[in-house]
Protein backbone atom coordinates (compact mmCIF):
# COMPACT_ATOMS: atom_id res chain seq x y z
CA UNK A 1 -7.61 -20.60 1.99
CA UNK A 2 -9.79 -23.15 4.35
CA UNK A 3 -12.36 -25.06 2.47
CA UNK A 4 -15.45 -25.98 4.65
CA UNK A 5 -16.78 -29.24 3.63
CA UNK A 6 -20.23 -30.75 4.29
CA UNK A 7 -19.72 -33.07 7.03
CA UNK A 8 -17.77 -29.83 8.82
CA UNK A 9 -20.95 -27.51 8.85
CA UNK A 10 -23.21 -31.30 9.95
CA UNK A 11 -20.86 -31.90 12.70
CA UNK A 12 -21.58 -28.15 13.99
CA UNK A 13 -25.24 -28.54 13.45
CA UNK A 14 -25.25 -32.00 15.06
CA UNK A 15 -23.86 -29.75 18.12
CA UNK A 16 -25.98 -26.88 18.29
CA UNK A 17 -28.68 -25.93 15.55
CA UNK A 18 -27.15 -23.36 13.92
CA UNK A 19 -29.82 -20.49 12.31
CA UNK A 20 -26.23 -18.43 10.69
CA UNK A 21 -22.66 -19.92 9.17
CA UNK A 22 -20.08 -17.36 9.59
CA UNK A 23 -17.77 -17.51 6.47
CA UNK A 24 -14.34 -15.88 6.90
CA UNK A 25 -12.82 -13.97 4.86
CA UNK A 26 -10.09 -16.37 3.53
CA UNK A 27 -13.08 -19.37 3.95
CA UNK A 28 -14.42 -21.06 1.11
CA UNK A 29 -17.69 -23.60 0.86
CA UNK A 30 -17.32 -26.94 -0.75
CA UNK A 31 -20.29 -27.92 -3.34
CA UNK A 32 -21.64 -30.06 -0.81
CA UNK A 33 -21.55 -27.29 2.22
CA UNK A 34 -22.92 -24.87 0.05
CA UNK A 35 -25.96 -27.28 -0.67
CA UNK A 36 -26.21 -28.40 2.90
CA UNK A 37 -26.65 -24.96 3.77
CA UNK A 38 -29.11 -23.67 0.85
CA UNK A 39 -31.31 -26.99 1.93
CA UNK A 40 -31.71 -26.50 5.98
CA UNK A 41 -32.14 -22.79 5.23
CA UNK A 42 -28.90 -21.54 7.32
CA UNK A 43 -28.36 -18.17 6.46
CA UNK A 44 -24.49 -17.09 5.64
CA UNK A 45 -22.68 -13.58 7.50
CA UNK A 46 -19.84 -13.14 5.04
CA UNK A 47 -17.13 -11.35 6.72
CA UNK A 48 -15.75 -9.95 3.48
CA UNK A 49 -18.70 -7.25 3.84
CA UNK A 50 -18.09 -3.99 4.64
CA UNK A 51 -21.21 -3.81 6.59
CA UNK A 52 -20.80 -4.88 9.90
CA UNK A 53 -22.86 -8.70 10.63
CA UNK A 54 -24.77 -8.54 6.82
CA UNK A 55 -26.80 -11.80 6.92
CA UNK A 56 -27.29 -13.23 3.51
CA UNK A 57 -28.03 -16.40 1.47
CA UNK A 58 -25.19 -18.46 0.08
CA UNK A 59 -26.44 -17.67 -3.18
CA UNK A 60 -25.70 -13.91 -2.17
CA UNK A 61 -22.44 -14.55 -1.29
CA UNK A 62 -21.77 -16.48 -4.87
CA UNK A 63 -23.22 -13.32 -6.25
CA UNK A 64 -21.28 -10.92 -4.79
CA UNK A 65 -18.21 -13.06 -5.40
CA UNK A 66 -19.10 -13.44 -9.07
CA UNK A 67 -19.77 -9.58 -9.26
CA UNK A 68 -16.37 -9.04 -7.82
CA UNK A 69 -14.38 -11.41 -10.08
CA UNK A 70 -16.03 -9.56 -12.44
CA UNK A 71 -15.21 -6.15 -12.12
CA UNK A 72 -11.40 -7.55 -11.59
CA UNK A 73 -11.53 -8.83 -14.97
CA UNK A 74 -13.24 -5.75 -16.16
CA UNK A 75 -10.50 -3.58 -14.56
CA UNK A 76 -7.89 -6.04 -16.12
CA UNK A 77 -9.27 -5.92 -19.67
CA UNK A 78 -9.55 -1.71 -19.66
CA UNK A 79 -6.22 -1.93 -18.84
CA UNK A 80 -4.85 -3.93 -21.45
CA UNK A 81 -6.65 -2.56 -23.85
CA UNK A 82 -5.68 0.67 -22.55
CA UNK A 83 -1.68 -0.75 -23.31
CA UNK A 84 -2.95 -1.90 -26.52
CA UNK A 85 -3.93 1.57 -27.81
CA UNK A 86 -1.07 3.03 -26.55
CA UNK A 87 1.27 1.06 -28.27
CA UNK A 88 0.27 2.84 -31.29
CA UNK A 89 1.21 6.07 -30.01
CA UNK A 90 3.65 5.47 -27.05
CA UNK A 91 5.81 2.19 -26.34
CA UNK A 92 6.86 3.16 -23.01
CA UNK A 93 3.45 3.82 -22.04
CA UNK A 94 2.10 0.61 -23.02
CA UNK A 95 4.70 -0.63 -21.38
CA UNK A 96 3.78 1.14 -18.20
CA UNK A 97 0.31 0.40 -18.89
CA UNK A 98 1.12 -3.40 -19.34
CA UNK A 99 2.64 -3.47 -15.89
CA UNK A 100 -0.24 -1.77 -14.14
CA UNK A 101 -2.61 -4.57 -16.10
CA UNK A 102 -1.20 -7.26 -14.14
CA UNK A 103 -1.94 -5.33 -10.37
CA UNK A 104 -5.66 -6.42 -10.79
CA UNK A 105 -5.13 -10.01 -10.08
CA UNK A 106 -2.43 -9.48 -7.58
CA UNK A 107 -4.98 -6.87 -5.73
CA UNK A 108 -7.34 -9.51 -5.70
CA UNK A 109 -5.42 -12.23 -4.20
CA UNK A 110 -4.54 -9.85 -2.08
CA UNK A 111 -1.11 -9.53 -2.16
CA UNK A 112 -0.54 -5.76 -1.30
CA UNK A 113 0.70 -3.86 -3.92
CA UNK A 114 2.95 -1.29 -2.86
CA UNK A 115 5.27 -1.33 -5.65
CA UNK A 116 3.44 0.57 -7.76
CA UNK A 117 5.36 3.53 -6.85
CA UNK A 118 7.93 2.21 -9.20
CA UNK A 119 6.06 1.91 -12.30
CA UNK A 120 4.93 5.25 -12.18
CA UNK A 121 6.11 8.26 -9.97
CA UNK A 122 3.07 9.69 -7.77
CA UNK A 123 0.43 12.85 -8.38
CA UNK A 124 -1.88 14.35 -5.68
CA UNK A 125 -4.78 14.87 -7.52
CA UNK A 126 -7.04 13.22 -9.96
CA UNK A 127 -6.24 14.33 -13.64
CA UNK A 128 -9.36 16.18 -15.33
CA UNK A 129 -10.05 15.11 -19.41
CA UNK A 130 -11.23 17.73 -21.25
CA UNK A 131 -12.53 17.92 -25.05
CA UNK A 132 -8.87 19.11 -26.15
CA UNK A 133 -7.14 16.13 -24.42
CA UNK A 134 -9.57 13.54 -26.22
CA UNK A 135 -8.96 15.31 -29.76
CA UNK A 136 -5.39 13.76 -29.70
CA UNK A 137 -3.89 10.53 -30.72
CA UNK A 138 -3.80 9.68 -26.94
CA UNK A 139 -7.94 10.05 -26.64
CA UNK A 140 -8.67 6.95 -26.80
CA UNK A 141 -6.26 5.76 -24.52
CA UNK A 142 -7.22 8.35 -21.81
CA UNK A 143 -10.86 7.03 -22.11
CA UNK A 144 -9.98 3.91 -21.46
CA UNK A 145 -7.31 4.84 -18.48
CA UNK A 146 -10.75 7.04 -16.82
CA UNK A 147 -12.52 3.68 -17.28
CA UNK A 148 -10.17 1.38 -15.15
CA UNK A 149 -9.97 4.47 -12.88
CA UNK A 150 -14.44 3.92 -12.54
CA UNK A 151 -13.91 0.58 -12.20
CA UNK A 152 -11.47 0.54 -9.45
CA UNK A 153 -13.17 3.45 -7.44
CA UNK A 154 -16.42 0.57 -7.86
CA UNK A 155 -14.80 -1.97 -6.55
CA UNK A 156 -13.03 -0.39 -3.27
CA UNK A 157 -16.50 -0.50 -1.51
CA UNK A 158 -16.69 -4.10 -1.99
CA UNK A 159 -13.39 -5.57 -1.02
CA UNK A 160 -10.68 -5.76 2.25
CA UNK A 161 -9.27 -2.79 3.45
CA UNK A 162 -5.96 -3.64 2.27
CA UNK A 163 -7.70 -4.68 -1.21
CA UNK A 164 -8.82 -0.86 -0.94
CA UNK A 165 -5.69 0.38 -0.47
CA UNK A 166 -3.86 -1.29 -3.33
CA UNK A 167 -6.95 -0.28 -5.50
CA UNK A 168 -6.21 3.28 -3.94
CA UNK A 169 -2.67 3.05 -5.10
CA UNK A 170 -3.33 1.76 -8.61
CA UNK A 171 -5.48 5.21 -9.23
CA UNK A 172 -3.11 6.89 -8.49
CA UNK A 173 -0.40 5.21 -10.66
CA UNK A 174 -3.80 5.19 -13.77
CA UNK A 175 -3.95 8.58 -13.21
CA UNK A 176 0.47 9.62 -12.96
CA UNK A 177 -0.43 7.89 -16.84
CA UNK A 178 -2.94 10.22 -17.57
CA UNK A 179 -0.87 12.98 -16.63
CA UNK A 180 2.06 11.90 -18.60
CA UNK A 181 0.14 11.33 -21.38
CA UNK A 182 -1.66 15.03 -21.81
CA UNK A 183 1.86 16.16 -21.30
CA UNK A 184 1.96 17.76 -17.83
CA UNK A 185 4.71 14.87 -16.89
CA UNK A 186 4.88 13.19 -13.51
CA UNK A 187 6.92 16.49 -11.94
CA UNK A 188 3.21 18.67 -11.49
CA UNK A 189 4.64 20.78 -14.29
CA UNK A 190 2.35 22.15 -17.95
């Protein structure tokens, strides 16, 4: 992580006028940058957008940064409490559930997860909840399982590719817990 300072983003203006700051990715503004920039009206292009050369404010950027560290959070807490409810009906799937808590963070300091694998074996396809599934002790914990599932399907669209991919691989390990919870087990079989 580079922190741009203040007297960085003068110097380049002393240079040549600059109208746009390009932010990189793994870029960060100091309190003092971020001010510079929000008084002489630069405009920011956050590469972290999915939309190629998005010209925004640097109060959009802290917005969509916020937003994001939210919805990581989010996906963190419907996990856990996901493990929490399932404690009550199945230690080894808390357990499992506990583990796949923790990928949030890790997804978003973008360490690639690929070992997710290991916590739970893979499934093609997205499990379906129907009225009969949420009738048993494991409802509530399938509710909350879909949740984190939502969440993380949100968030793909606003993070690196490789951020997308992990999130990619962590539905798929929420939903190998889904399955194994209705009872269909991790081998495809009813």
């Amino acid at each position: 992580m580079h922190f741009i300072t203040e007297q960085d983003i003068q110097f380049e203006n002393r240079k040549t006028p600059i109208s746009k700051f390009f932010l990189a990715s793994d870029d960060r503004l100091t309190p003092g940058a971020r001010q510079y920039l929000i008084d002489h009206q630069i405009k920011v292009v956050d590469s972290n957008s999915k939309v190629d050369s998005v010209t925004t404010t640097v109060e959009d950027v802290e917005k969509k940064t916020e937003e994001l560290n939210q919805n990581f959070q989010l996906l963190e807490l419907e996990l856990q409490d996901a493990a929490l409810k399932a404690n009550e009906v199945d230690l080894a799937s808390s357990q499992r559930i506990f583990s796949l808590s923790e990928m949030p963070v890790k997804i978003q300091q973008d360490q690639v997860v690929d070992s997710l694998e290991e916590i739970v074996p893979s499934k093609e396809e997205q499990s379906q909840l129907n009225k009969q599934n949420l009738l048993t002790p494991q409802g509530k914990i399938l509710i909350k399982l879909k949740r984190s599932q939502v969440v993380a399907e949100g968030l793909k669209s606003k993070t690196t590719d490789s951020q997308s991919y992990s999130l990619d691989s962590l539905i798929q390990c929420i939903d190998n817990e889904i399955h194994l919870l209705i009872g269909e087990g991790h081998d495809g079989s009813e």
